[in-house]
C-alpha atoms as a PDB file:
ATOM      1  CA  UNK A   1     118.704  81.275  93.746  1.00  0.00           C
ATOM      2  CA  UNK A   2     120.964  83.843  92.194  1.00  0.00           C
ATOM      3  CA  UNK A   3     124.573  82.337  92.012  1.00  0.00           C
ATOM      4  CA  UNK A   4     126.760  84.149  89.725  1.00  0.00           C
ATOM      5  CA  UNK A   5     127.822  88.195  90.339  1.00  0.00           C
ATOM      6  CA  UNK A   6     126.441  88.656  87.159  1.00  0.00           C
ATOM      7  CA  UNK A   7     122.506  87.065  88.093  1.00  0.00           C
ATOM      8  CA  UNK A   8     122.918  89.270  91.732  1.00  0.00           C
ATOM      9  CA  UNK A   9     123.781  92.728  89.536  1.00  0.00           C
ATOM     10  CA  UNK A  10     120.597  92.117  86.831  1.00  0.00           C
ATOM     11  CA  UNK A  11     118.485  91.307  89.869  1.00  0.00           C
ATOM     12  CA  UNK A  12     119.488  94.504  91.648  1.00  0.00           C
ATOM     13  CA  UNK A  13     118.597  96.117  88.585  1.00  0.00           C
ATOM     14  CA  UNK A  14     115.367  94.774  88.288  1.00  0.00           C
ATOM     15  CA  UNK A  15     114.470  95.678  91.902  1.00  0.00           C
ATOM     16  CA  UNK A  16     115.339  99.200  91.211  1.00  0.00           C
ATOM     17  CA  UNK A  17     113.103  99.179  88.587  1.00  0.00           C
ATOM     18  CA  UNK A  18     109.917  97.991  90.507  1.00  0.00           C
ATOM     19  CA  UNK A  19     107.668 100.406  91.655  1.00  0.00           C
ATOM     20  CA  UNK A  20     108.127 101.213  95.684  1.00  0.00           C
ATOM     21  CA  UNK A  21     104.086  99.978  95.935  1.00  0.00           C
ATOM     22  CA  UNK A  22     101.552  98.416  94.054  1.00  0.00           C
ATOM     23  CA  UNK A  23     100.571  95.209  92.214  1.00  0.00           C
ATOM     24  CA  UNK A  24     102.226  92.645  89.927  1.00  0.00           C
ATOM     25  CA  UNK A  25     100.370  89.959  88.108  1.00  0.00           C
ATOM     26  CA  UNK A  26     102.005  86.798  87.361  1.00  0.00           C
ATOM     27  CA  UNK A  27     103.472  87.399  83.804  1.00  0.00           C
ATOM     28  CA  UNK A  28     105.578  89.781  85.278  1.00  0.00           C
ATOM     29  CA  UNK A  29     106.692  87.980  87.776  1.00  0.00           C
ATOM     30  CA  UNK A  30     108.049  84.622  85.798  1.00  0.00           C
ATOM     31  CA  UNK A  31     108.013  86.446  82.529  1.00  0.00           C
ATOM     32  CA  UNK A  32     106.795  85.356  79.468  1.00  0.00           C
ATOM     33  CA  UNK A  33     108.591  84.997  76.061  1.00  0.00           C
ATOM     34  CA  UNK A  34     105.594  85.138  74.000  1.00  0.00           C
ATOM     35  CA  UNK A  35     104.073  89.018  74.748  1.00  0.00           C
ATOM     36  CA  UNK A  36     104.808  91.797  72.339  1.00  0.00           C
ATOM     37  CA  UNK A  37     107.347  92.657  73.564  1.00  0.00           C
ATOM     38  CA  UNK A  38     108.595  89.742  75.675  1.00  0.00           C
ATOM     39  CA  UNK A  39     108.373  90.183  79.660  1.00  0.00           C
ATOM     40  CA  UNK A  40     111.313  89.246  80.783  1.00  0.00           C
ATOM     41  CA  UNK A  41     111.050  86.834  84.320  1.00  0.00           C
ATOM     42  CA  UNK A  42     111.967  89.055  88.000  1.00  0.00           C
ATOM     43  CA  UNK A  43     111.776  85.424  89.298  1.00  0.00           C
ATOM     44  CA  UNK A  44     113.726  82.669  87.120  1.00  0.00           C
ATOM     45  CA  UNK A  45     111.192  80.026  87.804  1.00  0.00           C
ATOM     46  CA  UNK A  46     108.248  78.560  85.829  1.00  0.00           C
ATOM     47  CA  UNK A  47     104.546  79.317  86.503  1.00  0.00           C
ATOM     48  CA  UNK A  48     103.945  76.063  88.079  1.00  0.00           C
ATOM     49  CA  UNK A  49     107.188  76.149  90.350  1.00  0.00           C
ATOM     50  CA  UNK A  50     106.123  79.671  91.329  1.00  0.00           C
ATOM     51  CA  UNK A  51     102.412  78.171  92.643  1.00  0.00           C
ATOM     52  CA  UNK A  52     103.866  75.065  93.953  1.00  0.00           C
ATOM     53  CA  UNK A  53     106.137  77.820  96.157  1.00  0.00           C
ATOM     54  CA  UNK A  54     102.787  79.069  97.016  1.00  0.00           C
ATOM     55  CA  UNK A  55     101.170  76.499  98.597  1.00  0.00           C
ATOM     56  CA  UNK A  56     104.798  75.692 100.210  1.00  0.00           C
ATOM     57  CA  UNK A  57     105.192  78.656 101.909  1.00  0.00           C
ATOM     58  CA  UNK A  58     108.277  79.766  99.932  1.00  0.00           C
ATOM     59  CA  UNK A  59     106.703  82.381  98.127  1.00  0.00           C
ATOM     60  CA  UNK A  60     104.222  85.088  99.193  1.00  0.00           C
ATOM     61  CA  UNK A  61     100.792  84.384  99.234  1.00  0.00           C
ATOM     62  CA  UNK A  62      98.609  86.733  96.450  1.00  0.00           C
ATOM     63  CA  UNK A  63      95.654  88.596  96.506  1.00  0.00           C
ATOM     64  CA  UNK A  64      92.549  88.969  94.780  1.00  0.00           C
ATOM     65  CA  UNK A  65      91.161  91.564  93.212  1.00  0.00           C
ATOM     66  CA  UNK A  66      88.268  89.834  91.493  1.00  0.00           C
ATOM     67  CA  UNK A  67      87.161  86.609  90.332  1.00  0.00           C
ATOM     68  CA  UNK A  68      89.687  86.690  87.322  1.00  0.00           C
ATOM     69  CA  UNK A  69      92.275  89.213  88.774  1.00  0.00           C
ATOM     70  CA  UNK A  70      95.202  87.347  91.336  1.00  0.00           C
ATOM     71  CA  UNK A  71      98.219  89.872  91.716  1.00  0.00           C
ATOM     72  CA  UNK A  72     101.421  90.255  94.345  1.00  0.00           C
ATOM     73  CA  UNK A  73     102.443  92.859  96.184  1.00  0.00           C
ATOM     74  CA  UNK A  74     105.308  94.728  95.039  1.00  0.00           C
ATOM     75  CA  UNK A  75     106.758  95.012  98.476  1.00  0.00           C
ATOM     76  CA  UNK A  76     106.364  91.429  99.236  1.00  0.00           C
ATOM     77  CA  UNK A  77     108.096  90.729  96.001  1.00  0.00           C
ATOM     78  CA  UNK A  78     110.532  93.203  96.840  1.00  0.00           C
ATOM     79  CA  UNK A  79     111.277  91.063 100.034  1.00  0.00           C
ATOM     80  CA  UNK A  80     111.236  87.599  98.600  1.00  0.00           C
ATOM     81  CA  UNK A  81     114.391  88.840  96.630  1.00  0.00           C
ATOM     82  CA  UNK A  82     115.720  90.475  99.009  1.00  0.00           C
ATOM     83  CA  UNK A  83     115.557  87.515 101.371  1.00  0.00           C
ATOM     84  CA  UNK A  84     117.387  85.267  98.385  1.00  0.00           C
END
């Protein structure tokens, strides 16, 4: 997933800038160019690659929190790029 030197040092960053525990909802986990300000991706993949990795297995499963609310775990995020 992360090839160059240069994509493995602005990942490590990113990880270092997650919180240790909590939740993450999906915006901040692919990003998304049109907030104010823009979120930039942890994951470089689109929304629908990210569900399709889902229902795969790939990715980690997410939780709910309420009919509208589906969010991550930090530490399973965490994990999923440490894994890669």
């Amino acid at each position: 997933m992360f090839n160059t030197a240069q994509e493995r040092r602005t990942m490590a960053n990113v990880i270092q800038q997650l919180p240790e525990t909590g939740f993450l909802r999906l915006p901040q986990i692919v990003g998304n160019p049109k907030a104010n300000p823009p979120l930039p991706p942890i994951l470089p993949i689109s929304k629908s690659s990210f569900w399709a990795g889902i229902k795969t297995g790939k990715y980690p499963r997410p939780v709910k929190l309420g009919v509208r609310t589906t969010v991550w775990r930090v530490e399973d995020i965490r994990a999923l790029i440490a894994a890669k």
